[in-house]
PDB file of N, CA and C in Angstrom:
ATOM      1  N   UNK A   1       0.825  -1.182   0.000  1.00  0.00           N
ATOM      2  CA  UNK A   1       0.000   0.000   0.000  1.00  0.00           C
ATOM      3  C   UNK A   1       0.874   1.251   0.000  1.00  0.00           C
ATOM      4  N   UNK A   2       2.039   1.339   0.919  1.00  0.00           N
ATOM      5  CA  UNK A   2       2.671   2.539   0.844  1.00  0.00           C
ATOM      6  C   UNK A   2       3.886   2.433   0.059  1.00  0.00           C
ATOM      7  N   UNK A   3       3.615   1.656  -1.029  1.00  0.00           N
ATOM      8  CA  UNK A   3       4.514   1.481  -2.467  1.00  0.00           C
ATOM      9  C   UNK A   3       3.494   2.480  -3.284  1.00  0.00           C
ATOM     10  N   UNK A   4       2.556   2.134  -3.247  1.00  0.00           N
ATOM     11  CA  UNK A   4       1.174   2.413  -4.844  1.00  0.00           C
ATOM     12  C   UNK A   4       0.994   4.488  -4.038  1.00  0.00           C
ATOM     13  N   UNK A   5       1.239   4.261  -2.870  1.00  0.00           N
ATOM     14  CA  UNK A   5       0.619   5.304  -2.273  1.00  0.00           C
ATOM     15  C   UNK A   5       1.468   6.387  -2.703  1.00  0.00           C
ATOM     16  N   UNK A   6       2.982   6.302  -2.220  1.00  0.00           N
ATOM     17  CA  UNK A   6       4.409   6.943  -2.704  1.00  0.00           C
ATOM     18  C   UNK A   6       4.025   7.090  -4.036  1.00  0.00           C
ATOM     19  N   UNK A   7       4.183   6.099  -4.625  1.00  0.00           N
ATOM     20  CA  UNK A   7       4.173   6.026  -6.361  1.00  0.00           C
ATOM     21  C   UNK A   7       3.476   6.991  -7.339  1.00  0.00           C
ATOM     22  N   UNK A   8       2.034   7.047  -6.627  1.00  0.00           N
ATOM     23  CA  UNK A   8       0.774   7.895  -6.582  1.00  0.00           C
ATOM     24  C   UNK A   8       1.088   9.375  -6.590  1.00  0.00           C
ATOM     25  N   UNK A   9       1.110   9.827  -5.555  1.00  0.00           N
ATOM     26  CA  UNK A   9       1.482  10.854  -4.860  1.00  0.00           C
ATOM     27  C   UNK A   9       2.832  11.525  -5.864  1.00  0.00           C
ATOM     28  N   UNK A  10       4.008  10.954  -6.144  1.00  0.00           N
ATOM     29  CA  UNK A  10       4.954  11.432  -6.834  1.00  0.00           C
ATOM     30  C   UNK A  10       4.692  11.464  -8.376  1.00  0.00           C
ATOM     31  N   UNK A  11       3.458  10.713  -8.606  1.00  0.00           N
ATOM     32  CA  UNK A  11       3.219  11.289 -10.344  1.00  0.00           C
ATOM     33  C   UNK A  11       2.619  12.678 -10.326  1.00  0.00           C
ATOM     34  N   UNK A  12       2.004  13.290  -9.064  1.00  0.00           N
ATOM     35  CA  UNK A  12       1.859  14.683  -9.103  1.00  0.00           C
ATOM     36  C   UNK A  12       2.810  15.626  -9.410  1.00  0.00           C
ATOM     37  N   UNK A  13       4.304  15.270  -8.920  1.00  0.00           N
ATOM     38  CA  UNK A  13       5.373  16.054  -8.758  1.00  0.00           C
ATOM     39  C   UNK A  13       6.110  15.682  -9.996  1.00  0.00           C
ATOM     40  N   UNK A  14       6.332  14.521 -10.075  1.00  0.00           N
ATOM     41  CA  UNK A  14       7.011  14.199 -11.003  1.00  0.00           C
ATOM     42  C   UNK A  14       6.337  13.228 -11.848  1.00  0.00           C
ATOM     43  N   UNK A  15       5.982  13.195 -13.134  1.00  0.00           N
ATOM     44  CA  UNK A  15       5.372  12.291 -13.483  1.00  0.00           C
ATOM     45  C   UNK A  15       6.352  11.612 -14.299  1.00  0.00           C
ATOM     46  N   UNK A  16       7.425  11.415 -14.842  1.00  0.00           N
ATOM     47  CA  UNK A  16       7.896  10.457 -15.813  1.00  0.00           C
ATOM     48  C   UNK A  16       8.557   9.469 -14.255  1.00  0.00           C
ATOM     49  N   UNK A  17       8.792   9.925 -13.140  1.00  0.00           N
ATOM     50  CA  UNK A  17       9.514   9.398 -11.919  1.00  0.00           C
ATOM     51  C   UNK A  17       8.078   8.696 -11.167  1.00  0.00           C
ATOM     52  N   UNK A  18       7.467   9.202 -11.608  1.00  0.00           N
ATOM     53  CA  UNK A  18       5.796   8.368 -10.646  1.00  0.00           C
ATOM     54  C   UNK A  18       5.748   7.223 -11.605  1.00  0.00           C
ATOM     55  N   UNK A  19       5.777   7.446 -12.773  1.00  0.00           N
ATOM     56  CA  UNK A  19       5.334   6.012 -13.574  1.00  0.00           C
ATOM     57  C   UNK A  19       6.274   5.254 -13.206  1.00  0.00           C
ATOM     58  N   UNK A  20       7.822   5.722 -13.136  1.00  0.00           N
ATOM     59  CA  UNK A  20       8.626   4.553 -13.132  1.00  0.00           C
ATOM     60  C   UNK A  20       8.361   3.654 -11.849  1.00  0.00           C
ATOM     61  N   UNK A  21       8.091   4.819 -10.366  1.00  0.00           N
ATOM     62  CA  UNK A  21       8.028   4.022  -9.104  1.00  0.00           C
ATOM     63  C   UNK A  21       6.866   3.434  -8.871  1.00  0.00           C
ATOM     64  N   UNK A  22       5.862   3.815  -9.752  1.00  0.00           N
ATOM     65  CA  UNK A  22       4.218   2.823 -10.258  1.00  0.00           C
ATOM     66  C   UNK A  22       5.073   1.431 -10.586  1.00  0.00           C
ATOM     67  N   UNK A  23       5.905   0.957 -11.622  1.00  0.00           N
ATOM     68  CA  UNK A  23       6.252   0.365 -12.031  1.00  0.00           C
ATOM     69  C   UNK A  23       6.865  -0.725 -11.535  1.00  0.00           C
ATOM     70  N   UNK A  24       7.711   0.006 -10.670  1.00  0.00           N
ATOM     71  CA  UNK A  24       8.058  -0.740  -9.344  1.00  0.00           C
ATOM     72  C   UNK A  24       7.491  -1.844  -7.976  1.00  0.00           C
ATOM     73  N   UNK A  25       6.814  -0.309  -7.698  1.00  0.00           N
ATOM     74  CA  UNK A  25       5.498  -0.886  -6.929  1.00  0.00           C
ATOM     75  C   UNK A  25       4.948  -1.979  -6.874  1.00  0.00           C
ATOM     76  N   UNK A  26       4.488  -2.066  -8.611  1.00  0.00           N
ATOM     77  CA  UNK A  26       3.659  -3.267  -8.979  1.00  0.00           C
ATOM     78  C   UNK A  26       4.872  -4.677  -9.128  1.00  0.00           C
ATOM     79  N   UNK A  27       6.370  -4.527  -9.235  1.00  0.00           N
ATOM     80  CA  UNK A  27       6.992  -5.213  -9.275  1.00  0.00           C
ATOM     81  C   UNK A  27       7.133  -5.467  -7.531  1.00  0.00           C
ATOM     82  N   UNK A  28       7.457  -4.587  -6.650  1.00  0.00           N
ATOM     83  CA  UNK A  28       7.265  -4.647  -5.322  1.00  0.00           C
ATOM     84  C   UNK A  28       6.040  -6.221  -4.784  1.00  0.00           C
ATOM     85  N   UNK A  29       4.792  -5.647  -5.034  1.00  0.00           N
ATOM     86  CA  UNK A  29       3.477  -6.135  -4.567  1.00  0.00           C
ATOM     87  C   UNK A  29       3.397  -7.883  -5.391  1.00  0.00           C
ATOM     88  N   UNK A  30       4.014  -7.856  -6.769  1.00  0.00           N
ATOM     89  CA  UNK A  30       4.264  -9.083  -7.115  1.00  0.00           C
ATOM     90  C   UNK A  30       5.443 -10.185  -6.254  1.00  0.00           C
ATOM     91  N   UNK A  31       6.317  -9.726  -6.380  1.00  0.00           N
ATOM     92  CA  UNK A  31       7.472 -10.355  -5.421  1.00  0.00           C
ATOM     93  C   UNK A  31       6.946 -10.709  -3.890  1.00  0.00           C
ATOM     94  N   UNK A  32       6.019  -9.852  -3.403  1.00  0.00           N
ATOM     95  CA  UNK A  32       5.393  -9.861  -1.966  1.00  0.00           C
ATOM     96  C   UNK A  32       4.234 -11.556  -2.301  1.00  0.00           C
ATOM     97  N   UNK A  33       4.246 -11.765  -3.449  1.00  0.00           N
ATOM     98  CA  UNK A  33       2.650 -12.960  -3.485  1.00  0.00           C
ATOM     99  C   UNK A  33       3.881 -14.381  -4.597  1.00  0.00           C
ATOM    100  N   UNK A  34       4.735 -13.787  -4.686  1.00  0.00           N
ATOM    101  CA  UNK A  34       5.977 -14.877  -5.151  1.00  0.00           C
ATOM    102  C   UNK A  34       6.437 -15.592  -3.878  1.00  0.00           C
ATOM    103  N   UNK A  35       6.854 -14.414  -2.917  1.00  0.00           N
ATOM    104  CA  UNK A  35       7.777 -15.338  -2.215  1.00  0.00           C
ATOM    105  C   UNK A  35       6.780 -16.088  -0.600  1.00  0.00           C
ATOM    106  N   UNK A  36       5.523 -15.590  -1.101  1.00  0.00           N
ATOM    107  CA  UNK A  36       4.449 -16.110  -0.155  1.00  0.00           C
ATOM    108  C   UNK A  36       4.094 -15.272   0.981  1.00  0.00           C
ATOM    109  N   UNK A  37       4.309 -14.197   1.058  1.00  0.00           N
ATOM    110  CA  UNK A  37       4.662 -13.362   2.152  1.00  0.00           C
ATOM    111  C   UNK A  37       2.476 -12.649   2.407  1.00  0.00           C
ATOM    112  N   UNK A  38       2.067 -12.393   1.065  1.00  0.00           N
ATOM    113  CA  UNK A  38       0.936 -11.970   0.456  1.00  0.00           C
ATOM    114  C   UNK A  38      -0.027 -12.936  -0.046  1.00  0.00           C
ATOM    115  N   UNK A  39      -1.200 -12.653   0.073  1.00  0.00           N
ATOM    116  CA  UNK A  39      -2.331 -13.232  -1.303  1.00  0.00           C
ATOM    117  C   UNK A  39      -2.577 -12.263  -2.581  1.00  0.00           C
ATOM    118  N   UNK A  40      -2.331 -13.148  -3.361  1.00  0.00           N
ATOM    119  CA  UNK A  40      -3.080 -11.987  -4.655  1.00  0.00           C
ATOM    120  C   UNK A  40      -3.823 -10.798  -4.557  1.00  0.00           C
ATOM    121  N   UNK A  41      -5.404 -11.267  -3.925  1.00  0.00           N
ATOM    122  CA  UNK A  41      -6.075  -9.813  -2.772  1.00  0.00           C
ATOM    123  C   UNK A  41      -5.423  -9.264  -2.120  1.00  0.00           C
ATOM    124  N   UNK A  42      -4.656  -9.625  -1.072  1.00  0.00           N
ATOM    125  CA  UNK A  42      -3.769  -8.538  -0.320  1.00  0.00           C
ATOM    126  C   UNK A  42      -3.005  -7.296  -0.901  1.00  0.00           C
ATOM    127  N   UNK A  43      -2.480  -7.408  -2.493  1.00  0.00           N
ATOM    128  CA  UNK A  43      -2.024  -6.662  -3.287  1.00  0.00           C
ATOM    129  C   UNK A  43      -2.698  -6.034  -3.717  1.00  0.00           C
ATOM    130  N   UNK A  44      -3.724  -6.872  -4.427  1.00  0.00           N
ATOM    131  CA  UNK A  44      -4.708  -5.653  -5.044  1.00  0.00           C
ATOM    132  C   UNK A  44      -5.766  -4.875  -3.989  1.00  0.00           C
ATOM    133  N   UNK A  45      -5.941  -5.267  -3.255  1.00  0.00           N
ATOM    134  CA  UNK A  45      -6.814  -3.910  -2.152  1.00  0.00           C
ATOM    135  C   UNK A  45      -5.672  -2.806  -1.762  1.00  0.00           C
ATOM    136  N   UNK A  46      -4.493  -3.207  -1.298  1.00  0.00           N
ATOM    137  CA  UNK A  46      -3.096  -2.350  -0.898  1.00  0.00           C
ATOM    138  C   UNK A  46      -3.342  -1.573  -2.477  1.00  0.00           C
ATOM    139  N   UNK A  47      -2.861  -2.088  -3.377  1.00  0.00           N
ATOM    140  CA  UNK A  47      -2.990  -1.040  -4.855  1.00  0.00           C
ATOM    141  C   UNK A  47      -4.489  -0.238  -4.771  1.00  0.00           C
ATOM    142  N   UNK A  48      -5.636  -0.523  -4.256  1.00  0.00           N
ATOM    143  CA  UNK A  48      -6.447   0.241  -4.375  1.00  0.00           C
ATOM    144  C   UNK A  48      -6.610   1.733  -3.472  1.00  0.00           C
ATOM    145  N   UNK A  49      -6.166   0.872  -2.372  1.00  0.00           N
ATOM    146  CA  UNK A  49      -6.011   1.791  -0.937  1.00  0.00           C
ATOM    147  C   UNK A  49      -5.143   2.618  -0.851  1.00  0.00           C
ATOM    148  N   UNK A  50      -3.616   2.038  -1.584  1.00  0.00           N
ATOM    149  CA  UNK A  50      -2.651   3.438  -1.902  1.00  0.00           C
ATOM    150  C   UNK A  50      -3.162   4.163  -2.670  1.00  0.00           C
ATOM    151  N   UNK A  51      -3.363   3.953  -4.309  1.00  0.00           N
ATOM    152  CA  UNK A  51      -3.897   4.628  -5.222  1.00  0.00           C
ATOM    153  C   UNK A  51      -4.621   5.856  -4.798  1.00  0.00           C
ATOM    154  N   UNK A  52      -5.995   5.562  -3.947  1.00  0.00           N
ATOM    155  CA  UNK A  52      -6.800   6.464  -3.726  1.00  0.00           C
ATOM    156  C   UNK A  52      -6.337   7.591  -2.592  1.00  0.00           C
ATOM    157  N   UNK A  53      -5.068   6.954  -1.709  1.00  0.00           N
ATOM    158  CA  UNK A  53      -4.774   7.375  -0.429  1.00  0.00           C
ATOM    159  C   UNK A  53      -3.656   8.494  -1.020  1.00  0.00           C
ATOM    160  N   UNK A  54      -3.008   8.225  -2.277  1.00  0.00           N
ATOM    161  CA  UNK A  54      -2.232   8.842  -2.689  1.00  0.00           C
ATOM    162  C   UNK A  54      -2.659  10.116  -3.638  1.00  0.00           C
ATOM    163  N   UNK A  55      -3.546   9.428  -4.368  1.00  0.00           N
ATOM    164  CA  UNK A  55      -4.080  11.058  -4.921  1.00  0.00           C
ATOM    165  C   UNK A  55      -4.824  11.804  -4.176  1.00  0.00           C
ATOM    166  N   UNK A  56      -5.906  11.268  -3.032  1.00  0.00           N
ATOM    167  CA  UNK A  56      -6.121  12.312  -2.528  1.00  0.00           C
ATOM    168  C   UNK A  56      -5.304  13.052  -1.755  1.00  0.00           C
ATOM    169  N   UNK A  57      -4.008  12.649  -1.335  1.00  0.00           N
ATOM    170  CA  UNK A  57      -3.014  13.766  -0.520  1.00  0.00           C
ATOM    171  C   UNK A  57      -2.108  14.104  -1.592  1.00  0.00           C
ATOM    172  N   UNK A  58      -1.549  13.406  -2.828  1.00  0.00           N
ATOM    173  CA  UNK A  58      -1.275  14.357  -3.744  1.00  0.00           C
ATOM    174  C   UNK A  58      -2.131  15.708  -4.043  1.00  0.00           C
ATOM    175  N   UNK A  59      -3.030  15.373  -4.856  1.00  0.00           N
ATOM    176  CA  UNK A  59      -4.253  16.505  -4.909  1.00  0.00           C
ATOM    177  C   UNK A  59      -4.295  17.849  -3.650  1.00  0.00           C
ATOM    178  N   UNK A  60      -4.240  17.056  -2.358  1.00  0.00           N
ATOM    179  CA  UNK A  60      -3.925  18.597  -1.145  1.00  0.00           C
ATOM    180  C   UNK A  60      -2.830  18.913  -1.330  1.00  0.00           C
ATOM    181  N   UNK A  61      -1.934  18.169  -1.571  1.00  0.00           N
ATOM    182  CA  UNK A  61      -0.403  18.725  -1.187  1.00  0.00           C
ATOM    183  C   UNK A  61       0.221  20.044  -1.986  1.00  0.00           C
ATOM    184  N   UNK A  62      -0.815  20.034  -3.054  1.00  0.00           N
ATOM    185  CA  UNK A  62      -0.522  21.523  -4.076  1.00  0.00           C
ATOM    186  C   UNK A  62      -1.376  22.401  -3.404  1.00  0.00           C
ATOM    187  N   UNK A  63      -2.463  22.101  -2.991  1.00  0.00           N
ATOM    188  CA  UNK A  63      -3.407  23.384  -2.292  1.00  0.00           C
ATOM    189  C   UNK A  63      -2.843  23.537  -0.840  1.00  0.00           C
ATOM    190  N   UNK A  64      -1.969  23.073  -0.199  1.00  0.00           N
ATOM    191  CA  UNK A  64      -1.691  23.039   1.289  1.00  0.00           C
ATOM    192  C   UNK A  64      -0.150  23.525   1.207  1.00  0.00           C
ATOM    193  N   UNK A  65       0.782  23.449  -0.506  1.00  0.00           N
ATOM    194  CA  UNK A  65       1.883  24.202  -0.058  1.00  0.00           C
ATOM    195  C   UNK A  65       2.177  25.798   0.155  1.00  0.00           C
ATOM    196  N   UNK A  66       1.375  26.518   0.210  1.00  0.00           N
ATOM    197  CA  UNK A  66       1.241  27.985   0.418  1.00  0.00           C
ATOM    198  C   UNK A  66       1.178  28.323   1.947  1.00  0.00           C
ATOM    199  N   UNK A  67       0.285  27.139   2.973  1.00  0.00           N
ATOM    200  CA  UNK A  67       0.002  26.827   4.335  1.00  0.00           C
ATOM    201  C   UNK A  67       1.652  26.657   5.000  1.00  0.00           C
ATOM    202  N   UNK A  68       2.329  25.663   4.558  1.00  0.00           N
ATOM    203  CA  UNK A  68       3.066  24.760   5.043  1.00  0.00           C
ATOM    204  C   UNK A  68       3.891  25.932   5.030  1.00  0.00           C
ATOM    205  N   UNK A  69       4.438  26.815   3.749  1.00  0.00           N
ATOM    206  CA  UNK A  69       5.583  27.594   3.785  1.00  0.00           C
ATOM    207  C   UNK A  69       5.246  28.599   4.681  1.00  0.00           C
ATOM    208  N   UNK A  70       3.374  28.968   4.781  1.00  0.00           N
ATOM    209  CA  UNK A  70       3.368  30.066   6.270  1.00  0.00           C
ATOM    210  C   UNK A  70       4.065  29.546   7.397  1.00  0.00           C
ATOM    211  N   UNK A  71       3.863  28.431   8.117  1.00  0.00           N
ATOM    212  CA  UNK A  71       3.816  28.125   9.019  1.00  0.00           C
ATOM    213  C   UNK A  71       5.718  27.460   9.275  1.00  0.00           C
ATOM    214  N   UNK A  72       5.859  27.477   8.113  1.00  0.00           N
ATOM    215  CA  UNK A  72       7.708  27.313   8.184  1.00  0.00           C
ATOM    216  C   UNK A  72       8.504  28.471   8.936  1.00  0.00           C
ATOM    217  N   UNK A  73       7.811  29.780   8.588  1.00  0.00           N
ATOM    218  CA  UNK A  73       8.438  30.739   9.673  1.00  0.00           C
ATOM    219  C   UNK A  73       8.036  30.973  11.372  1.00  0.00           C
ATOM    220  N   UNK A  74       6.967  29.844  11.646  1.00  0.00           N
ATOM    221  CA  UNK A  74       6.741  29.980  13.179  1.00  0.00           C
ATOM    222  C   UNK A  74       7.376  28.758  13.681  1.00  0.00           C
ATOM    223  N   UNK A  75       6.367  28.605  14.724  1.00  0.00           N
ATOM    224  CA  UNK A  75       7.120  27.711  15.838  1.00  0.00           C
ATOM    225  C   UNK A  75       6.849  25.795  15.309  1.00  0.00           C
ATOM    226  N   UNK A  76       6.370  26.033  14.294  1.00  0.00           N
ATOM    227  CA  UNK A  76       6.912  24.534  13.935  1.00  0.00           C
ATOM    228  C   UNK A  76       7.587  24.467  12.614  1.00  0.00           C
ATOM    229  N   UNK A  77       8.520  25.665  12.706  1.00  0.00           N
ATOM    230  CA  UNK A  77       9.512  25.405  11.627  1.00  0.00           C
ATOM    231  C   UNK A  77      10.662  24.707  11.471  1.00  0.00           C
ATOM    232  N   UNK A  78      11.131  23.986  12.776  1.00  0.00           N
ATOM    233  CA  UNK A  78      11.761  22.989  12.853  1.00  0.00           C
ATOM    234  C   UNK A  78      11.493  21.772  12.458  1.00  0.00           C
ATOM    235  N   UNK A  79       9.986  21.804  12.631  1.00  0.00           N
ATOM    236  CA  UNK A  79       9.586  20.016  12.242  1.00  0.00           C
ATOM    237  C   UNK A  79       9.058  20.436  10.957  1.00  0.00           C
ATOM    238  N   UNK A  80       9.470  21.478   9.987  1.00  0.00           N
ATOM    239  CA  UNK A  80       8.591  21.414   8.177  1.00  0.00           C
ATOM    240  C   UNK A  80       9.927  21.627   7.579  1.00  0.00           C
ATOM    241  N   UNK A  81      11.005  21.600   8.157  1.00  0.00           N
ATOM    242  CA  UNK A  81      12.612  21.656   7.637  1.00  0.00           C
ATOM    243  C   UNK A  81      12.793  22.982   7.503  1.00  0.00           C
ATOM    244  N   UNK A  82      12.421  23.920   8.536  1.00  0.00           N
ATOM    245  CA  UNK A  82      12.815  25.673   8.100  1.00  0.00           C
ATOM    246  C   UNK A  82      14.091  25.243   9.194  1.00  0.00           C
ATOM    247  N   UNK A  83      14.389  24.605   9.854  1.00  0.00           N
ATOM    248  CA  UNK A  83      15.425  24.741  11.162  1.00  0.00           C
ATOM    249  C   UNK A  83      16.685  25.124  10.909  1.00  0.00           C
ATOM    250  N   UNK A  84      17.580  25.458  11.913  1.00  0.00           N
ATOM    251  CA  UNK A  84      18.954  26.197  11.399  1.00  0.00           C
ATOM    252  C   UNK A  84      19.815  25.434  10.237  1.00  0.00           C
ATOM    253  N   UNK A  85      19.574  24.006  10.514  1.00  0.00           N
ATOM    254  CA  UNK A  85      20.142  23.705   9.206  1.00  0.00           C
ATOM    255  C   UNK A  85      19.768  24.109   7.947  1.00  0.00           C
ATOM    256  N   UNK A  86      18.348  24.429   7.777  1.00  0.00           N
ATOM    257  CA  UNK A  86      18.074  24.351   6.094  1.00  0.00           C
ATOM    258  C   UNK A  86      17.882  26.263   6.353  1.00  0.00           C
ATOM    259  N   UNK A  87      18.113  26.956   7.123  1.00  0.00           N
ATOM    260  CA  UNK A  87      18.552  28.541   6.669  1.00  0.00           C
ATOM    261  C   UNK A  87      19.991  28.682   6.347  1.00  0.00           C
TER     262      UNK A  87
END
């Protein structure tokens, strides 16, 4: 799930780099029902559940970066990476 979800999410940002880690993913979630670890279903609900889990926080993550960079200059600008290292 948090293969398809990542994967998802980064075809917003990057899309020739989302298909490839889509690509993956699905090579990921196969290897998981090869080496017995998974059921077939277990993959495909995880692919459904990332999928959807991923575009809908892709989809905010463009309307919520204008928020995030306010709030980089207050008091939780340490935990959004404004901290002395990244000035």
């Amino acid at each position: 799930m948090i293969a398809f979800a990542a994967a998802t999410a980064l075809i917003f940002a990057y899309r020739r780099l989302g298909w490839v880690a889509m690509l993956f993913a699905v090579l990921m979630g196969a290897s998981r029902v090869w080496i017995g670890v998974h059921y077939p279903h277990d993959v495909a609900v995880g692919l459904v559940v990332g999928i959807v889990a991923g575009a809908v926080l892709g989809a905010f993550a463009g309307r919520l970066a204008p928020l995030v960079e306010r709030l980089r200059g207050g008091a939780l600008g340490p935990f959004l990476g404004a901290g002395p290292a990244a000035a």
